[in-house]
Protein backbone atom coordinates (compact mmCIF):
# COMPACT_ATOMS: atom_id res chain seq x y z
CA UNK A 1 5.44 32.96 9.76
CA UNK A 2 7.89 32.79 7.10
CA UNK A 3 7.95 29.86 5.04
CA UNK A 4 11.46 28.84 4.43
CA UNK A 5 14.15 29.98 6.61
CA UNK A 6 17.97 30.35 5.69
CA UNK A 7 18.25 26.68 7.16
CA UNK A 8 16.56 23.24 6.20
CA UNK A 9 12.58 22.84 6.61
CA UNK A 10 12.61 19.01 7.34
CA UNK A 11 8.98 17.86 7.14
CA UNK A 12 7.13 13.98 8.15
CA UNK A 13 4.17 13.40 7.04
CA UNK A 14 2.80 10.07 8.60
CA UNK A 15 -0.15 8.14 9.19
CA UNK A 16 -2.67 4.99 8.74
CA UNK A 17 -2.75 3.36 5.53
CA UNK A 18 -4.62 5.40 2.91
CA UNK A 19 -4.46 8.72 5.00
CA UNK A 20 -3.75 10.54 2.47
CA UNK A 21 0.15 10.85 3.55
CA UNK A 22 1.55 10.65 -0.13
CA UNK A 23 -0.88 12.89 -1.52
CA UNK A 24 -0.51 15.77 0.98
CA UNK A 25 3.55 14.96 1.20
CA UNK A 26 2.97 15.56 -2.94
CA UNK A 27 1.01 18.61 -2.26
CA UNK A 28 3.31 20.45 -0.02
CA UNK A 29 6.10 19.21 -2.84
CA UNK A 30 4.66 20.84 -5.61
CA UNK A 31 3.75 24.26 -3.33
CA UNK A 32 7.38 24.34 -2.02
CA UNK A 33 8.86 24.39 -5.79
CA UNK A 34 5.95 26.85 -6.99
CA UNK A 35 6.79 29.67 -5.15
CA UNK A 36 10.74 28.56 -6.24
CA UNK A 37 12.26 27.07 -3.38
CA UNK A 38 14.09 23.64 -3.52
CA UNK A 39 12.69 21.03 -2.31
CA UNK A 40 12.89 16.80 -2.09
CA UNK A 41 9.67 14.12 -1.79
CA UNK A 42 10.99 10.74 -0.43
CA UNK A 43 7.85 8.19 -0.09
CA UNK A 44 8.56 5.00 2.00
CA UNK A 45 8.69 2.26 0.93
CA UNK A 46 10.44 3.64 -1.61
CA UNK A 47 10.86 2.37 -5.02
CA UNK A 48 14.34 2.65 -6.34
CA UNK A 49 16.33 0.54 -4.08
CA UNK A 50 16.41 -3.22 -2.89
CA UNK A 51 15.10 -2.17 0.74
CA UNK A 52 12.42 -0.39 -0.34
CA UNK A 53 11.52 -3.35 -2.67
CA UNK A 54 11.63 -5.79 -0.21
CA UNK A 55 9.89 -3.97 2.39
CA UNK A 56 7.06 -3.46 -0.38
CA UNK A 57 6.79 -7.46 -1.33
CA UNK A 58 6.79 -8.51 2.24
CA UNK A 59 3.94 -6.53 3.10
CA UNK A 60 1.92 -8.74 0.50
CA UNK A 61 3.14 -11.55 2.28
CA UNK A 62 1.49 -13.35 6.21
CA UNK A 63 3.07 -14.24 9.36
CA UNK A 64 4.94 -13.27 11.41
CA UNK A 65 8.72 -13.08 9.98
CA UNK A 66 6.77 -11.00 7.06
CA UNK A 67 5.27 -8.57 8.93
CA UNK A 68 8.93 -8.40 10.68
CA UNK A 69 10.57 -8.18 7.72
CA UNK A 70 8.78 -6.12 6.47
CA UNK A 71 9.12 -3.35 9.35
CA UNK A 72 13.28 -4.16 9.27
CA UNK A 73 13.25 -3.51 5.50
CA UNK A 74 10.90 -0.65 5.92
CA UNK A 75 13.37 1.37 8.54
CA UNK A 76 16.39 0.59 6.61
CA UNK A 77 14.86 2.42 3.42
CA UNK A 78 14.32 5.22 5.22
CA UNK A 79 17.53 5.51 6.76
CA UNK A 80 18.99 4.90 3.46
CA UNK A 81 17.12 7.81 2.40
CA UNK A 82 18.31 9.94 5.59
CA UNK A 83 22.09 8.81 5.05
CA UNK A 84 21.62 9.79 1.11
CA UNK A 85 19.60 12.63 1.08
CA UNK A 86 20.24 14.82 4.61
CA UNK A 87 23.80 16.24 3.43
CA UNK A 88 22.37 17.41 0.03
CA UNK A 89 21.42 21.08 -0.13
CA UNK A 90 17.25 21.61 0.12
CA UNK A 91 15.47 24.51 0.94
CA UNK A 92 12.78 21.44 2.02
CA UNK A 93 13.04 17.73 2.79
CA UNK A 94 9.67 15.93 2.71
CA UNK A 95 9.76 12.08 4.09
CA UNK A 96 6.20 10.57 3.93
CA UNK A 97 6.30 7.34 6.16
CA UNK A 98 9.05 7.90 8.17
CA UNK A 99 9.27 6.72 12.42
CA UNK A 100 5.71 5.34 12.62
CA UNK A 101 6.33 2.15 10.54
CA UNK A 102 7.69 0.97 14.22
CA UNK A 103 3.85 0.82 14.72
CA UNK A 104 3.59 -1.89 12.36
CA UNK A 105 6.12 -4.06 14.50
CA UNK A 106 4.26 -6.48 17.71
CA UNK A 107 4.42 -5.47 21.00
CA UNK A 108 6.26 -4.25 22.98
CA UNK A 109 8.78 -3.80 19.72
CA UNK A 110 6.94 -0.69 18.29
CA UNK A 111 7.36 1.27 21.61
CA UNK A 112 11.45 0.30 21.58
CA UNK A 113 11.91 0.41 18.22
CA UNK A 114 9.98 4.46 18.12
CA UNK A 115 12.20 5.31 20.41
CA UNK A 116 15.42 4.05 19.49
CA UNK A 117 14.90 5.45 15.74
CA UNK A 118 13.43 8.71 17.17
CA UNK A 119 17.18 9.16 19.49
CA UNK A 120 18.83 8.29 16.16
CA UNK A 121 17.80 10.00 13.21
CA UNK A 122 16.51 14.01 12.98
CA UNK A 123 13.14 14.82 13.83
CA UNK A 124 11.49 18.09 13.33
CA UNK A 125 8.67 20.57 14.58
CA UNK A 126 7.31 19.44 11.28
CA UNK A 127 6.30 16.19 11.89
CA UNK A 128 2.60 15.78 10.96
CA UNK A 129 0.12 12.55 11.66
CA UNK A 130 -2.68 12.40 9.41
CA UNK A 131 -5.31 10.89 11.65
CA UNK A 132 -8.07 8.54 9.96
CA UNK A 133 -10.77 6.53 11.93
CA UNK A 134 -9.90 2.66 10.45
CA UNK A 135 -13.17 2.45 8.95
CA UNK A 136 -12.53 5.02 6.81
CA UNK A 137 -8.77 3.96 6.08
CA UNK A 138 -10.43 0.62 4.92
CA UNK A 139 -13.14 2.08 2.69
CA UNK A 140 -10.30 4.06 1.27
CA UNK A 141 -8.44 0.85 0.63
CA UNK A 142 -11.20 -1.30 -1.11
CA UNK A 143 -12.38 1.51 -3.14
CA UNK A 144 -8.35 2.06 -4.71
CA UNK A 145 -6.61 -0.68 -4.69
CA UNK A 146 -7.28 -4.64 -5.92
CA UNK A 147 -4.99 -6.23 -3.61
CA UNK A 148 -5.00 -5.19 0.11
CA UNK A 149 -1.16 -5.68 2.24
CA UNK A 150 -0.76 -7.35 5.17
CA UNK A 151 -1.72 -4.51 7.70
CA UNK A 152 -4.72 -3.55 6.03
CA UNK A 153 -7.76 -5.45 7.42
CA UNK A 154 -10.14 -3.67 9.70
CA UNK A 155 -8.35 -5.17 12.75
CA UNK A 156 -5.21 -4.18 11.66
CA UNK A 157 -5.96 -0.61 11.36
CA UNK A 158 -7.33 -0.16 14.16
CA UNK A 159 -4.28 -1.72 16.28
CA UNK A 160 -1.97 0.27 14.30
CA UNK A 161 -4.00 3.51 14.82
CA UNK A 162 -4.10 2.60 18.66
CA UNK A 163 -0.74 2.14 18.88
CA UNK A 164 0.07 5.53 16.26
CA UNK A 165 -1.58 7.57 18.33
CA UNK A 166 0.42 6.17 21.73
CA UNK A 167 3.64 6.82 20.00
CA UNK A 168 2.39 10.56 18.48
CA UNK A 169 1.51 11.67 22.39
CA UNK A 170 5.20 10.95 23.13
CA UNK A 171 6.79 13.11 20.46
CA UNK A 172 6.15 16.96 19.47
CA UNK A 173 4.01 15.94 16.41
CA UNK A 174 0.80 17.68 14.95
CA UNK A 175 -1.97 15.78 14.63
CA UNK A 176 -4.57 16.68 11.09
CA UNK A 177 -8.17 15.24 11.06
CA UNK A 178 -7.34 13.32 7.83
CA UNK A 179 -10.98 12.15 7.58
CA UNK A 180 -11.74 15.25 6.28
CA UNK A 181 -11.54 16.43 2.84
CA UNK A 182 -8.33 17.01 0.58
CA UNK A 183 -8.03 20.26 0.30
CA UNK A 184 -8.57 20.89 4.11
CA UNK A 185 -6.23 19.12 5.09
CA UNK A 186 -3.66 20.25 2.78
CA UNK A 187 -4.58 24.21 3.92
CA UNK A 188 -4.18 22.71 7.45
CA UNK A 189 -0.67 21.62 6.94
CA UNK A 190 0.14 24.85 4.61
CA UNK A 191 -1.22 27.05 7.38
CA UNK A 192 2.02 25.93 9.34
CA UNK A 193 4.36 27.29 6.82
CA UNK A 194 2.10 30.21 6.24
CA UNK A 195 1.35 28.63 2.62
CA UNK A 196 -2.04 29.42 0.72
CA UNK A 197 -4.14 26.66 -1.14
């Protein structure tokens, strides 16, 4: 397969909390510009705009208009980013966290909300979920980070994987093992693009 065509290679990386989403998104970044193509990185929340800010400090907040605000300031970052970003010329667009926040919103919200985002902004055949078992997603968490967010409690995780992996068997995205090591699943999302790690 060739790896960039003459037209835009718009990839998602999504997944679980501490999937590995902005490491692999970085990965594929760095690749893409190695063998000198162009290419953008846009992590959500992001942090250089008062959406993506807000979205971030609500997450370290509880209840319930948190965790809603959060999600509301979490999809208007990244359609900031789309609005921004998706008329500039790229040989590559990477969005890590992109239409599987809606997980993070209750029931039966997540399920509207997927699918009204999904009808309005671009998707791609390049849409990857990194899959972790919660267990692992919260070992990853404890051992990295001093302050755990809002979503990231055992319990959490595992509703939000439950309801990820609804909302993945509804769209054409590629599901990656991402319990398993680094570097295989960076050569299982290179393999895609025909890229070599």
């Amino acid at each position: 397969m060739e790896v960039v065509s003459e037209k835009l290679v718009f990839v998602v990386i999504d997944g679980l909390d501490a999937s590995g989403k902005s490491t692999q998104g970085t990965s594929l970044y760095r690749h893409f510009l190695g063998i000198g193509k162009t290419a953008l990185l846009r992590i959500h929340p992001s942090n250089d705009n008062l959406f993506g800010y807000e979205a971030r400090r609500f997450l370290y907040s509880k209840g319930k208009s948190a965790h809603f605000a959060s999600a509301l300031f979490y999809m208007l970052d990244v359609i900031r980013s789309i609005l921004l970003y998706s008329w500039r010329r790229y040989d590559c667009m990477i969005f890590v966290r992109y239409l599987l926040g809606t997980a993070y919103l209750p029931t039966p919200l997540d399920l509207i909300g997927y699918h009204f985002f999904a009808s309005i902004v671009p998707t791609s055949d390049y849409m990857f979920f990194l899959d972790v078992l919660p267990e692992e997603a919260e070992k990853r968490i404890r051992r990295s980070r001093g302050t755990m967010e809002m979503f990231e409690t055992l319990e959490s995780l595992r509703k939000v994987r439950r309801k990820a992996l609804y909302l993945v068997s509804t769209g054409k995205w590629r599901t990656i093992d991402g319990d398993k090591p680094e570097i295989e699943v960076e050569r299982a999302i290179g393999s895609v693009f025909g890229l070599s790690f």
